[in-house]
Protein backbone atom coordinates (compact mmCIF):
# COMPACT_ATOMS: atom_id res chain seq x y z
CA UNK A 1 -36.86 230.37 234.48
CA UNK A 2 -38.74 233.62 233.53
CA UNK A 3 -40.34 233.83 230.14
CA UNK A 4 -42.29 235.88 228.00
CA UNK A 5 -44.38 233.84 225.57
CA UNK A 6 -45.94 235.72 222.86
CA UNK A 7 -48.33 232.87 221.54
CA UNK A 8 -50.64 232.90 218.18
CA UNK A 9 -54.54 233.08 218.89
CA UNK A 10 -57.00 232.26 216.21
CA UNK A 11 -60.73 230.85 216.53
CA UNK A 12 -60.73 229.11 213.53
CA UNK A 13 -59.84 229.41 209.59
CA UNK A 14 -62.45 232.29 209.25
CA UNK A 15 -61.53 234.51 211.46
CA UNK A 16 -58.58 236.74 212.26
CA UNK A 17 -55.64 235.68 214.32
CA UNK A 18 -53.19 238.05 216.42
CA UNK A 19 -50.36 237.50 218.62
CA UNK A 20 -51.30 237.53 222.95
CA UNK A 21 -48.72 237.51 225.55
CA UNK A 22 -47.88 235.58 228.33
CA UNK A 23 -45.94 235.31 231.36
CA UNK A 24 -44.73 232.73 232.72
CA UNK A 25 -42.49 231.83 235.59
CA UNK A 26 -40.84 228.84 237.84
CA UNK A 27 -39.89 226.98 234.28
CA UNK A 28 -37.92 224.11 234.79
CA UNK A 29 -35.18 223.80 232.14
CA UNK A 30 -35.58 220.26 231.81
CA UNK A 31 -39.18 220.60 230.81
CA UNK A 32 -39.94 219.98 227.38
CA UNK A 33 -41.40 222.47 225.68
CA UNK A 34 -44.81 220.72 225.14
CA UNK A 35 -44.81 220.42 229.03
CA UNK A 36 -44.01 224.32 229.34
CA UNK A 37 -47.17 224.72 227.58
CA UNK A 38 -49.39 222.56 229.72
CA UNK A 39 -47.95 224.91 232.87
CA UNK A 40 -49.38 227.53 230.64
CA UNK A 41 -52.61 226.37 230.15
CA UNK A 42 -53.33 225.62 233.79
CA UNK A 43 -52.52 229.20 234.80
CA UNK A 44 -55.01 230.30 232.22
CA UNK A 45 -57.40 227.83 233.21
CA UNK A 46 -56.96 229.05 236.90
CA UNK A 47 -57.15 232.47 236.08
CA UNK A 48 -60.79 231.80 234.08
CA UNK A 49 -59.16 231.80 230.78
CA UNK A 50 -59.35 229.97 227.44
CA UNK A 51 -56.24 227.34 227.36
CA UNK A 52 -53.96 227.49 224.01
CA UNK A 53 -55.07 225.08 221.76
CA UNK A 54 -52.01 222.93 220.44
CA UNK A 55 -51.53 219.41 219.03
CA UNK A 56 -49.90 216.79 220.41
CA UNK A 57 -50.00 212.87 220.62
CA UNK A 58 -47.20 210.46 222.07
CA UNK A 59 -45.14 213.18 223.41
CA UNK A 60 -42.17 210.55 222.33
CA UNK A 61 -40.95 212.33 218.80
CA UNK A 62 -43.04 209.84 216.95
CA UNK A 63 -46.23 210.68 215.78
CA UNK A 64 -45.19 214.37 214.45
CA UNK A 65 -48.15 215.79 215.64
CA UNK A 66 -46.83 218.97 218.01
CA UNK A 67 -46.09 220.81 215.08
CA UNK A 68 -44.91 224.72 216.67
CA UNK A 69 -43.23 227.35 214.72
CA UNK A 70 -41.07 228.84 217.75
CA UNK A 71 -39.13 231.66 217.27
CA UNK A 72 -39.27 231.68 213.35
CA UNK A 73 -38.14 227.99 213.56
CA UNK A 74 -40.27 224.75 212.50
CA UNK A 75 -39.57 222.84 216.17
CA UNK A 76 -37.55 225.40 217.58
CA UNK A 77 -34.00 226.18 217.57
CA UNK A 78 -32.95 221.83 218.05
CA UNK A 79 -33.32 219.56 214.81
CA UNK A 80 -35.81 217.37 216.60
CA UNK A 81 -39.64 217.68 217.18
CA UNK A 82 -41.53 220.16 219.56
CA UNK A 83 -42.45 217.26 222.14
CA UNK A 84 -38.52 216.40 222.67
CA UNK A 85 -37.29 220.16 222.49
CA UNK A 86 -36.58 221.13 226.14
CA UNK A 87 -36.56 224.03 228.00
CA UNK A 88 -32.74 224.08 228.40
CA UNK A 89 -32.78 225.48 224.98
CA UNK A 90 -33.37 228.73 226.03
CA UNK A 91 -32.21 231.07 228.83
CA UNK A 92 -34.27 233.15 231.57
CA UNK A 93 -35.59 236.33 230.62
CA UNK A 94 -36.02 235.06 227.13
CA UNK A 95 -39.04 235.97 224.80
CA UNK A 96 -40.38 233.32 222.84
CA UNK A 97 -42.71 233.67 219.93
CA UNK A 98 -44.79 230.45 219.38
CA UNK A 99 -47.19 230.30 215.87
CA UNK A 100 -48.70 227.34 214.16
CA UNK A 101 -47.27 225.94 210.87
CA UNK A 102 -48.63 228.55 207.78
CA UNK A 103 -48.88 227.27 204.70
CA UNK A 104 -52.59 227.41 202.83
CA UNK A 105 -52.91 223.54 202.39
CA UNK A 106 -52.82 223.96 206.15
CA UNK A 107 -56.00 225.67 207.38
CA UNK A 108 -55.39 226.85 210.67
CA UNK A 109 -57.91 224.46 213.33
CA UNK A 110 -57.79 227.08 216.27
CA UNK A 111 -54.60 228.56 218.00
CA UNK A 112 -51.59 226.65 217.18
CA UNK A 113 -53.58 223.66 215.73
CA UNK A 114 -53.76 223.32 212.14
CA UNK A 115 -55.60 220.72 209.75
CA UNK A 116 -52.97 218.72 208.06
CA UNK A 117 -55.20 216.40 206.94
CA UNK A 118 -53.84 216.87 203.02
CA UNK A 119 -50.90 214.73 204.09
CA UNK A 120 -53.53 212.22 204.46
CA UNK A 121 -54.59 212.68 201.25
CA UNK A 122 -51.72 212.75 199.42
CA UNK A 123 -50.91 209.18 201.26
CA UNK A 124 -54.03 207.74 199.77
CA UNK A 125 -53.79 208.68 196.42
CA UNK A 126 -50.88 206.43 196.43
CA UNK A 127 -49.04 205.26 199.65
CA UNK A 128 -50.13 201.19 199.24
CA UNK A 129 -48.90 198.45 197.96
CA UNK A 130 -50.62 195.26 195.98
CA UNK A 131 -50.36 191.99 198.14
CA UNK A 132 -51.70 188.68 197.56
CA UNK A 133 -54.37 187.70 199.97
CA UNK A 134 -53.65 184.37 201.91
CA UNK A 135 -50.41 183.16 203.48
CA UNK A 136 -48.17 185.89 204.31
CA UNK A 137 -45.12 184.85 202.94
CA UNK A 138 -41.59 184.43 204.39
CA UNK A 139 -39.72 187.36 205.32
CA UNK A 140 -36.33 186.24 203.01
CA UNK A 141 -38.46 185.29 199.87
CA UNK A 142 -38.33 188.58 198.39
CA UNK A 143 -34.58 189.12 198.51
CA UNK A 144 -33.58 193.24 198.72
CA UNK A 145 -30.27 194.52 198.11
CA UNK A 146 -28.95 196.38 200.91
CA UNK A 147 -27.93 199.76 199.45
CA UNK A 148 -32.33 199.28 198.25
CA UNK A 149 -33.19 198.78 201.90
CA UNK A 150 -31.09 201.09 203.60
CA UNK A 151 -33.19 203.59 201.48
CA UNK A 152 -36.55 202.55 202.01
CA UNK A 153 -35.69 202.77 205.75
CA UNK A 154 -33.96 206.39 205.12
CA UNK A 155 -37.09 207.78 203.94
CA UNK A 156 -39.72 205.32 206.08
CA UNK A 157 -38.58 207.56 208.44
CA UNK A 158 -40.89 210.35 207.64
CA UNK A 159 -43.16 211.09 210.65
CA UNK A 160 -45.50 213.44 208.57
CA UNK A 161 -44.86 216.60 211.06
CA UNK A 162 -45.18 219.11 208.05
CA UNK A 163 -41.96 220.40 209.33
CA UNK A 164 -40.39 220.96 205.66
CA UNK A 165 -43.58 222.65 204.20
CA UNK A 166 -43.53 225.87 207.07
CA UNK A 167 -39.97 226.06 206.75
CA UNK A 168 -40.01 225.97 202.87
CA UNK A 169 -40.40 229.78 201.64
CA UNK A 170 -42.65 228.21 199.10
CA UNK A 171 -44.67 225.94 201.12
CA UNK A 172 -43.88 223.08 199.46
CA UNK A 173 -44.51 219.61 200.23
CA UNK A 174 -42.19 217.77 197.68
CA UNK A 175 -39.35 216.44 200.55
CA UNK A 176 -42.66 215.11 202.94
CA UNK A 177 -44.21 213.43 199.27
CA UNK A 178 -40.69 212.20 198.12
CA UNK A 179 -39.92 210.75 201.21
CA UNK A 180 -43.56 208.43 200.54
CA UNK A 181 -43.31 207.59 196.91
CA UNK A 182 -38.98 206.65 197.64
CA UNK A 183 -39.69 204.13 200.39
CA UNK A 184 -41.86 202.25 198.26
CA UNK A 185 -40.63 202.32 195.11
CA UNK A 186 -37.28 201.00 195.92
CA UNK A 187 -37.92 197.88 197.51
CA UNK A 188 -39.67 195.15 194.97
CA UNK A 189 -43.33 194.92 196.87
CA UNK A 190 -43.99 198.23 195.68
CA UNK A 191 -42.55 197.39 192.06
CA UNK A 192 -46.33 197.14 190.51
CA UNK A 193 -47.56 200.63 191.15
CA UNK A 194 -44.17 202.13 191.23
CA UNK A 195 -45.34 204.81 188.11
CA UNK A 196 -48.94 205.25 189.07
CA UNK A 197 -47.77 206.18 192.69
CA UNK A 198 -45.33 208.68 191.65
CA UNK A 199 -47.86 210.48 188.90
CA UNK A 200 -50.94 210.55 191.52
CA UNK A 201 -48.98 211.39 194.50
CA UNK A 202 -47.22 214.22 192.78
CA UNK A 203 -50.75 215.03 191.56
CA UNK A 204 -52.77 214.89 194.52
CA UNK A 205 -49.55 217.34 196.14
CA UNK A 206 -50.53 219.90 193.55
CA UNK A 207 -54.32 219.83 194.11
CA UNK A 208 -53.90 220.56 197.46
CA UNK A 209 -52.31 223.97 196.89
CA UNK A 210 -48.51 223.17 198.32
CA UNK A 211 -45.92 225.44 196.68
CA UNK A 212 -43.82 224.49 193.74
CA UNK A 213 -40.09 223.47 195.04
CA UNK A 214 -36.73 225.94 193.98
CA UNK A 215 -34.74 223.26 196.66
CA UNK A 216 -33.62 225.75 198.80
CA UNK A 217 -32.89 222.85 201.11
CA UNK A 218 -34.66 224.49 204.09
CA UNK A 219 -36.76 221.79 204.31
CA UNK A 220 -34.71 219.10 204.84
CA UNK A 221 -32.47 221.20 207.55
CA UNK A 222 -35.36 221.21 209.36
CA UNK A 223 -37.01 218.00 209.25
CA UNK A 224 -36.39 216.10 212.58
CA UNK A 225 -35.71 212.90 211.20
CA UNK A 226 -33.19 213.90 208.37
CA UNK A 227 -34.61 212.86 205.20
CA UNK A 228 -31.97 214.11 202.90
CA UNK A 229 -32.73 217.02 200.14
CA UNK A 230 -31.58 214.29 197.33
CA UNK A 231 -35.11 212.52 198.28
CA UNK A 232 -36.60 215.26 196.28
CA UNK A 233 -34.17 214.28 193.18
CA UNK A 234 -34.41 211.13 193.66
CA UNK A 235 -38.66 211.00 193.03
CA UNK A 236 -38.41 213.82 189.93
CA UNK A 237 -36.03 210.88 188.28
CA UNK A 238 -39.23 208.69 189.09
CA UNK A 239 -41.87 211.60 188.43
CA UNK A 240 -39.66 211.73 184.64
CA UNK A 241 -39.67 208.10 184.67
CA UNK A 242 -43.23 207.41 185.24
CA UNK A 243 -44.29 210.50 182.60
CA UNK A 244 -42.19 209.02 179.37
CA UNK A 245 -43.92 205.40 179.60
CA UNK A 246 -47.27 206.63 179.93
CA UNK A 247 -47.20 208.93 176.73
CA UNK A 248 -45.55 205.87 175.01
């Protein structure tokens, strides 16, 4: 395959970005897209050039850390992550443009890499559970309904790509925050900060400058691992919840 990339360049948050094009031929179609990339980068590096700068981890749709807007798409035209989109995908000739997730709680690093690191954040302010030190106990003491557990798992599934907030038109984060506070407070081990998680997660979302949510739903057709829109109901009910027993 024959392909025109036309691929974001930026040096860091400071200065100005623009788009550069590329060429690039003998694509394999069962290449992922990630691995198109890297056949980039080495005919830049032959050719005395600065690689593209783009992230990337376990290559395995885990870690959700080759986050790509391709052709207007968060991951590209397949509902899975960049790293397991493959080259098939498109056809020869095609022009592809590539650009890093925008959204301003996501300072652009350099290139395609941006600095997701208020994910992090918004996991702290809330994302644990209490435990008692000493003997872990059995895993059947703590019996959990199944509809509960099915759930949790549902929205455990979150990989933190950031997906949902550059395909949201508002840049919102509430699907990527719901899908944190739900897994927890559902199952009983997360029972004792089940309010305080929702109220500081919600509030640490805010302070980082995501958008408010109008649930479009483009987030959740885009998120590679399917965490449903009603996540998003599902923690408001909890946000609500958490709001009316602390004014009481």
């Amino acid at each position: 395959m024959k392909l025109t990339l036309r691929v974001w360049r930026q040096q860091n948050a400071e200065t100005p970005g623009a788009m550069a094009t590329y060429e690039v031929d003998g694509i394999s179609e069962d290449m992922s897209f990630l691995e198109m990339l890297d056949t980039l980068n080495e005919e830049l590096i032959l050719a005395g050039d600065e690689p593209v700068a783009f992230d990337h981890d376990c290559r395995e749709g885990i870690c959700g850390a080759c986050s790509l807007v391709i052709n207007g798409d968060a991951h590209g035209p397949e509902r899975t992550t960049t790293c397991q989109l493959h080259m098939r995908s498109f056809d020869d000739g095609d022009t592809i443009d590539i650009e890093p997730w925008r959204a301003s709680a996501f300072p652009v690093v350099k290139d395609l890499v941006v600095d997701r690191s208020s994910f992090d954040r918004i996991i702290q302010s809330g994302g644990y559970i209490s435990a008692p030190t000493g003997t872990a106990p059995d895993a059947h003491a703590t019996p959990v309904p199944k509809p509960d557990a099915e759930l949790a798992f549902e929205n455990a599934e979150c990989i933190g790509c950031g997906a949902c907030v550059a395909a949201c038109p508002n840049g919102s984060a509430m699907l990527f925050t719901a899908a944190k506070v739900n897994h927890l407070n559902v199952l009983p081990q997360g029972a004792p900060e089940r309010e305080t998680r929702v109220l500081d997660m919600v509030a640490q979302m805010d302070e980082e400058g995501f958008g408010g949510c109008t649930l479009t739903g483009e987030c959740a057709t885009a998120c590679p691992k399917g965490i449903p829109l009603p996540s998003i109901a599902a923690m408001n009910k909890e946000w609500l919840r958490a709001t009316r027993k602390v004014r009481r």
